[in-house]
Protein backbone atom coordinates (compact mmCIF):
# COMPACT_ATOMS: atom_id res chain seq x y z
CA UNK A 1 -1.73 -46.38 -27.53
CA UNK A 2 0.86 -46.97 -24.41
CA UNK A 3 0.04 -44.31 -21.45
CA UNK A 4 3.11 -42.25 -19.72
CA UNK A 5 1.89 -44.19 -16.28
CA UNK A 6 1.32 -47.59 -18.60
CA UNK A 7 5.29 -46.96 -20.10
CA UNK A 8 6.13 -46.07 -16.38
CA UNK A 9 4.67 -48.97 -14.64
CA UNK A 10 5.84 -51.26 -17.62
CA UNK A 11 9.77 -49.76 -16.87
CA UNK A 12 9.44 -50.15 -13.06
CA UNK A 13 7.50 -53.45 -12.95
CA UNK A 14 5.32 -51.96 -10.33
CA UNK A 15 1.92 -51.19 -10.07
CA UNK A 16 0.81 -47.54 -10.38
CA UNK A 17 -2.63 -46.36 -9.63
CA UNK A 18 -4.88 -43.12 -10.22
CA UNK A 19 -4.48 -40.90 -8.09
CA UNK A 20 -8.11 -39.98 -5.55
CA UNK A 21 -9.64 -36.49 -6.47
CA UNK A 22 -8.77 -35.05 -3.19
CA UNK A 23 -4.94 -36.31 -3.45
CA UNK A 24 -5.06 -34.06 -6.88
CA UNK A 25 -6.60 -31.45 -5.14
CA UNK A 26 -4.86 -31.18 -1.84
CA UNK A 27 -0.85 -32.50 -3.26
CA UNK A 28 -0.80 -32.23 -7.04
CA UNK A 29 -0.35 -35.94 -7.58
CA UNK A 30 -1.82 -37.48 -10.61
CA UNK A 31 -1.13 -40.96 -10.27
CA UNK A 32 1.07 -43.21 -7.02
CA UNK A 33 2.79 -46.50 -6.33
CA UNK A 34 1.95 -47.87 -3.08
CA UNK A 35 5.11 -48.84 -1.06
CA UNK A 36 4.51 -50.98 1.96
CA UNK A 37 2.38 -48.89 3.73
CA UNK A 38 3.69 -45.64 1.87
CA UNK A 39 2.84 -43.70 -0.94
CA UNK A 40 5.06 -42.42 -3.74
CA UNK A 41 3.10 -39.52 -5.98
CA UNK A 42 3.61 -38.94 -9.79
CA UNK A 43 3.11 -35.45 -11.36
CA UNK A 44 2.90 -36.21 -15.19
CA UNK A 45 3.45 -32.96 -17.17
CA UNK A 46 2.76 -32.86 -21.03
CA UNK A 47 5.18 -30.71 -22.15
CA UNK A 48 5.20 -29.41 -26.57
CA UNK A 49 9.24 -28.49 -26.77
CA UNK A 50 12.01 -28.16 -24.51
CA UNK A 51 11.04 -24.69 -23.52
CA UNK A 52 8.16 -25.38 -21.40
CA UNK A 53 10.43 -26.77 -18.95
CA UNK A 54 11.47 -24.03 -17.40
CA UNK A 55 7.99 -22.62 -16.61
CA UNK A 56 6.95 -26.08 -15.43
CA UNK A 57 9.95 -25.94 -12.96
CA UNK A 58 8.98 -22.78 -11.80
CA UNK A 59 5.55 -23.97 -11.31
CA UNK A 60 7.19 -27.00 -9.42
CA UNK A 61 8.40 -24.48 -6.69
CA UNK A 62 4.95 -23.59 -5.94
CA UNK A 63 3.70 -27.03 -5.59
CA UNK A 64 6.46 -27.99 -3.65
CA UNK A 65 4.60 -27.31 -0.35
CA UNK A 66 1.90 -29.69 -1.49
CA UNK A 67 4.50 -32.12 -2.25
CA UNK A 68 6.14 -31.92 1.25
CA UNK A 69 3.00 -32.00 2.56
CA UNK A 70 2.15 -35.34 0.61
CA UNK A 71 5.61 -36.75 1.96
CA UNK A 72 4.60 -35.92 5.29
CA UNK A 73 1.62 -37.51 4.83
CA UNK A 74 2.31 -40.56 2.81
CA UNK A 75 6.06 -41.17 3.51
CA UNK A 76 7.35 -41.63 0.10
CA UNK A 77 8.49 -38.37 -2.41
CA UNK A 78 6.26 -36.86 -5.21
CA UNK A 79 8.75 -36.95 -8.70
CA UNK A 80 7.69 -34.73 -11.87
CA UNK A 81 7.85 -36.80 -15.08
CA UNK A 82 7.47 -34.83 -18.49
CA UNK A 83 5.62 -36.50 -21.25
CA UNK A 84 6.56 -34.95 -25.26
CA UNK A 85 5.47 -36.17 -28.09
CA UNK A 86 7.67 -37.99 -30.14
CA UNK A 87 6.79 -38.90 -33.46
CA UNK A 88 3.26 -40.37 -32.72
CA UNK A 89 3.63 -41.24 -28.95
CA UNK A 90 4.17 -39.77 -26.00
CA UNK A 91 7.87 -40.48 -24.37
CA UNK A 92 9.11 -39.57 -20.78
CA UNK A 93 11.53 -36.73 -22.00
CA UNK A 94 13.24 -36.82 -18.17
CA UNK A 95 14.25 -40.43 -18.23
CA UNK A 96 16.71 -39.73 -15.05
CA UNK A 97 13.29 -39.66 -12.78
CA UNK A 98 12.92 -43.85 -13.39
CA UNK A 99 16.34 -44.25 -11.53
CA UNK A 100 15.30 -41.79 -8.97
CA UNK A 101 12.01 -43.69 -8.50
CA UNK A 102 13.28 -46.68 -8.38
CA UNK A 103 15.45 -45.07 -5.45
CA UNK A 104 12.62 -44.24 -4.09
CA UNK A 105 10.80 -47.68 -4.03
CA UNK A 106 13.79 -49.65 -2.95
CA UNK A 107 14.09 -46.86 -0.12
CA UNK A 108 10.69 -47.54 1.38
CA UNK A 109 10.36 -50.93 0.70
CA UNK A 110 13.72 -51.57 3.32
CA UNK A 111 12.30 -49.48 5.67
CA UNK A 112 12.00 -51.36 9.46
CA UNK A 113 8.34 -50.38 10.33
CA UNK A 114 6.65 -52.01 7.16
C-alpha cells in the first residue's frame, strides 16, 4: 500500500524524507524535501470527512508560529496536505498543495546563494 509522502514524492519526482524527532517537536513537520541547501516541511493530516477541515485549519493557526519559525530556519515553507480515505487508499484530498509545492521547489532551487 502507496504512502501519502510515497504518492507525494512519486507526483513531484523528488525525494522526500522523514522528518528528525526534534523537527516534529520544535515545527510540526512530519516529513521535508531538501532544496539546495533549504528545507521545505510537510504536515500530513489524516482527515475521516470533509468536516474535519475546518478544525484542522484552525489548528493550522496555532502551528503557524512553528511554521514561520521552520521557514526562518530552513528557508523553504511548511504546506499542510490532507490524506482521506478513498475507497481502500489514502488520497491527498487538497490536490492544489502539489502545484504550490512545486512553487515552492522551483523557488528555492533558482535562488543565487545555492
Amino acid at each position: 500500500r502507496i504512502t501519502i509522502y510515497q504518492q507525494l514524492q512519486q507526483i513531484l519526482g523528488i525525494k522526500i524524507e522523514p522528518a528528525p524527532d526534534e523537527w516534529d517537536r520544535l515545527f510540526n513537520v512530519d516529513f521535508f524535501i531538501k532544496v539546495n541547501n533549504r528545507y521545505i516541511g510537510l504536515q500530513i493530516k489524516p482527515v475521516n470527512d470533509v468536516s474535519h477541515i475546518p478544525q484542522i485549519y484552525k489548528e493550522h493557526q496555532l502551528q503557524q508560529e512553528t511554521f514561520n519559525k521552520f521557514t526562518e530556519k530552513f528557508g523553504g515553507k511548511v504546506f499542510y496536505v490532507f490524506s482521506m480515505k478513498d475507497r481502500n487508499k489514502r488520497v491527498i484530498k487538497n490536490i492544489e498543495v502539489v502545484d504550490e509545492i512545486k512553487a515552492e521547489v522551483n523557488y528555492l532551487s533558482n535562488k543565487a546563494d545555492k
